[in-house]
Protein backbone atom coordinates (compact mmCIF):
# COMPACT_ATOMS: atom_id res chain seq x y z
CA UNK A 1 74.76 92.67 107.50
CA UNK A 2 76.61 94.76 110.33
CA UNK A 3 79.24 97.17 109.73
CA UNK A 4 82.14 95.00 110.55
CA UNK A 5 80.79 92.36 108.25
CA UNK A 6 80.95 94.63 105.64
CA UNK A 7 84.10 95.84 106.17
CA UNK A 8 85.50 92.61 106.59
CA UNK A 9 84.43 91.94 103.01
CA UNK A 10 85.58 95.10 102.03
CA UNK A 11 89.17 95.34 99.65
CA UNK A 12 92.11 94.93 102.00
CA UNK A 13 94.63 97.29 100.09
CA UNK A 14 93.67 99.68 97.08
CA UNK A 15 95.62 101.77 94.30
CA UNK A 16 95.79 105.53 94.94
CA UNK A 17 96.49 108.86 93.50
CA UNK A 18 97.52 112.11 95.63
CA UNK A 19 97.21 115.38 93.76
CA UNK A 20 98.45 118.53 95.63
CA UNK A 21 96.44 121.89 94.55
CA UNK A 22 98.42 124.65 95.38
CA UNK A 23 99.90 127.54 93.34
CA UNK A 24 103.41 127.89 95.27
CA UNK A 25 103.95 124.08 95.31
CA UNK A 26 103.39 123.81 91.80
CA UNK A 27 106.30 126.67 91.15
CA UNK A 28 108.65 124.80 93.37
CA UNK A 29 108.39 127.43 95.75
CA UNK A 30 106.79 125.49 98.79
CA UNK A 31 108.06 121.70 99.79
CA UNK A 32 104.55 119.48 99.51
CA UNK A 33 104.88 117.85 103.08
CA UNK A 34 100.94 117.06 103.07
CA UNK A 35 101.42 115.27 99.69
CA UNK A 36 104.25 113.73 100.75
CA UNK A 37 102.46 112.40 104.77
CA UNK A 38 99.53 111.26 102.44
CA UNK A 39 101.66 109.11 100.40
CA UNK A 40 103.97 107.65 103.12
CA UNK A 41 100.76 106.72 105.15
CA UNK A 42 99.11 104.95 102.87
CA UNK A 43 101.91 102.73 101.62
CA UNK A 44 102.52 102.09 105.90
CA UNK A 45 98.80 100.57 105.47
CA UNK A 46 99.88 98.18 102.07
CA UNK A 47 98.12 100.77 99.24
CA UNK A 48 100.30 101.41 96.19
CA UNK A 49 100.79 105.13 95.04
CA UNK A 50 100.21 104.62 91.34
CA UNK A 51 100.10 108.17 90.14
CA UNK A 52 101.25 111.98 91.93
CA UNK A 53 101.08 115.14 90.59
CA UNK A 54 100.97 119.22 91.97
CA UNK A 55 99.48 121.32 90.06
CA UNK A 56 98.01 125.38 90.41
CA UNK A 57 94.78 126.38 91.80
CA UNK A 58 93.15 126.12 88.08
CA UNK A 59 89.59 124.12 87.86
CA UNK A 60 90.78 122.56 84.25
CA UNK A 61 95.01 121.52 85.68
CA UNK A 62 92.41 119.88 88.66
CA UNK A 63 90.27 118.57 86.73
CA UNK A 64 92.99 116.90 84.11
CA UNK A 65 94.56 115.31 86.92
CA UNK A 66 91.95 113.85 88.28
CA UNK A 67 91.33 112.49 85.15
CA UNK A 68 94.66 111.49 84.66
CA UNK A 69 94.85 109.66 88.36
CA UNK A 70 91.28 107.67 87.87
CA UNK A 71 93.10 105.83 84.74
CA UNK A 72 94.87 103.76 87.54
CA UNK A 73 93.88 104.55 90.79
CA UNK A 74 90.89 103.19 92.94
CA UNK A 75 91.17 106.23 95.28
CA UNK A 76 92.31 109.75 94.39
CA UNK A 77 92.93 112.17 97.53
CA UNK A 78 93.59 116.13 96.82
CA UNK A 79 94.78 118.17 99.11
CA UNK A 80 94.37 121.78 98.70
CA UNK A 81 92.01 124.11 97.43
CA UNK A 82 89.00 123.32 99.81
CA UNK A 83 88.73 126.76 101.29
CA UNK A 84 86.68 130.27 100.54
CA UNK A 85 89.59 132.25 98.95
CA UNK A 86 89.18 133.06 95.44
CA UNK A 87 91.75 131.40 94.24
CA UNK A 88 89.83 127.72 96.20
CA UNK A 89 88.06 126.14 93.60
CA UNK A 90 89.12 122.42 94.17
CA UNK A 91 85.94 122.05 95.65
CA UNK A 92 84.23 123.89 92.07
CA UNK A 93 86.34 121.83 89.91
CA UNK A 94 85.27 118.48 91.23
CA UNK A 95 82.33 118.19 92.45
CA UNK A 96 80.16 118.14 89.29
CA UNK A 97 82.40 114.76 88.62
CA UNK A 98 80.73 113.38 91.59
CA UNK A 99 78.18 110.61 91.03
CA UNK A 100 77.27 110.39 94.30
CA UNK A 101 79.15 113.02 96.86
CA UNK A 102 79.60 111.28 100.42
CA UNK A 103 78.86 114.46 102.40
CA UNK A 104 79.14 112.53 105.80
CA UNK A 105 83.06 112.80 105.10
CA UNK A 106 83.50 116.21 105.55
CA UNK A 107 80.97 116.64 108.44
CA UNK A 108 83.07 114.02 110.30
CA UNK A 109 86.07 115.77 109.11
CA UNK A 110 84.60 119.27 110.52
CA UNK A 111 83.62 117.57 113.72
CA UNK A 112 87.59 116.52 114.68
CA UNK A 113 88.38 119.82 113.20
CA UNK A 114 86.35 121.62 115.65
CA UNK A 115 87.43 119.48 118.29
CA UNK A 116 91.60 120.83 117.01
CA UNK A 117 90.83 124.32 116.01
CA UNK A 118 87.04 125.40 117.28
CA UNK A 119 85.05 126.87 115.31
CA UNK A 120 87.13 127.80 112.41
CA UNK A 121 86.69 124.48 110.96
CA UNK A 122 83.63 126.21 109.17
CA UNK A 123 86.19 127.33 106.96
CA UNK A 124 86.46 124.09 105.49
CA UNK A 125 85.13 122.65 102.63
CA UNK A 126 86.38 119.31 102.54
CA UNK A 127 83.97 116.46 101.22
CA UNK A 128 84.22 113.16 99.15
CA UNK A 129 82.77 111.29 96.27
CA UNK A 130 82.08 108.66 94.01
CA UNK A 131 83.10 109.09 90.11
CA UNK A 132 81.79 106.21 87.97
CA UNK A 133 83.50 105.15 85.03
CA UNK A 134 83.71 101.74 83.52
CA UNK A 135 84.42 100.90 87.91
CA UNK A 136 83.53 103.38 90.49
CA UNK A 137 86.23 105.42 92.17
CA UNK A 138 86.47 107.43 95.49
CA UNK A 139 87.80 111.21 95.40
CA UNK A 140 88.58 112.74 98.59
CA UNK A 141 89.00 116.35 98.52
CA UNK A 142 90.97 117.30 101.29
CA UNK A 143 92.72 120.62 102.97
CA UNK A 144 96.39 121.34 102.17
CA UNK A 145 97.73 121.98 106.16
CA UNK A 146 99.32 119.44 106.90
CA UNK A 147 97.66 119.26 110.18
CA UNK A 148 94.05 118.66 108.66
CA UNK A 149 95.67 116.14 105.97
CA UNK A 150 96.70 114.05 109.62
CA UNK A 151 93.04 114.69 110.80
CA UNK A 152 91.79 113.49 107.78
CA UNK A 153 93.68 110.12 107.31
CA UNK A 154 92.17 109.11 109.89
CA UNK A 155 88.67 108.67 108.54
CA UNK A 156 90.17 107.82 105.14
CA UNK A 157 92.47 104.94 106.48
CA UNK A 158 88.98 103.43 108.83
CA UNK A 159 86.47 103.48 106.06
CA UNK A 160 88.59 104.00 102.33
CA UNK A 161 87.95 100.27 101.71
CA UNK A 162 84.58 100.15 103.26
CA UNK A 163 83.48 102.88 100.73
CA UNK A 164 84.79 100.88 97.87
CA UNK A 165 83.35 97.80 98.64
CA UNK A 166 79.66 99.75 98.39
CA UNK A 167 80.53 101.77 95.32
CA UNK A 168 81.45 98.71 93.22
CA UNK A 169 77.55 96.89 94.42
């Protein structure tokens, strides 16, 4: 079966969770406009936002959310935290979750960035994964510029449902 076969059998709308990492955001001190762009763009494309939270740059507030969001969602999407500061440890926090971590994401994701911002898309850590529970699930850890959340979307909105319909085989 060919790629568009699959997708055409893939879901055709899914439930989703956005969960802004970022310290200032979660004291109020910084409007969450990437939270906000992932939200609106996904309900354009028929997903319902079932669950949205902002919390600090703390591995266990990341981790609880998540949590939290795979009780309803089929797709969770952080943004934030995917970078080398100290204070970056979305990437830390979720990754041993992952059953399966879909590292082609974030080397597509790095490939538009370069093509936006040369080579300091190295900076980046973004990736993706699978978390099964009692139904697999599909985390997408994402930057929190607003700019790279755009970049991103655009992957997520082409293949979210494709990635579903493989995790749940």
């Amino acid at each position: 079966m060919g790629v568009e076969e699959h997708k055409a059998k893939a879901p055709k709308k899914f439930k989703f969770a956005v969960i802004t990492v970022s310290d200032t955001a979660s004291l109020g001190k910084r409007e969450d406009l990437s939270g906000y762009y992932i939200i609106e763009e996904l309900k354009k494309e028929g997903n319902e936002n079932v669950y949205y939270a902002v919390v600090p740059d703390e591995k266990l507030k990341i981790i609880k959310a998540v949590i939290e969001a795979l009780e309803k969602a089929d797709v969770v999407i952080t943004t934030g935290g995917t970078g080398i500061t100290r204070r970056d440890v979305t990437i830390e926090a979720l990754r041993p979750l992952f059953d399966k971590e879909l590292v082609g994401f974030g080397e597509i994701f790095r490939l538009k960035s370069y093509e936006e911002v040369g080579t300091a898309a190295v900076l980046s850590r973004a990736t993706a994964g699978i978390i099964r529970d009692k139904e697999s699930k599909v985390v997408f850890c994402l930057p929190g510029s607003l700019n790279a959340v755009k970049t991103a979307l655009e992957i997520i909105k082409k293949e979210a449902y494709h990635i579903l319909k493989h995790a749940r085989e």
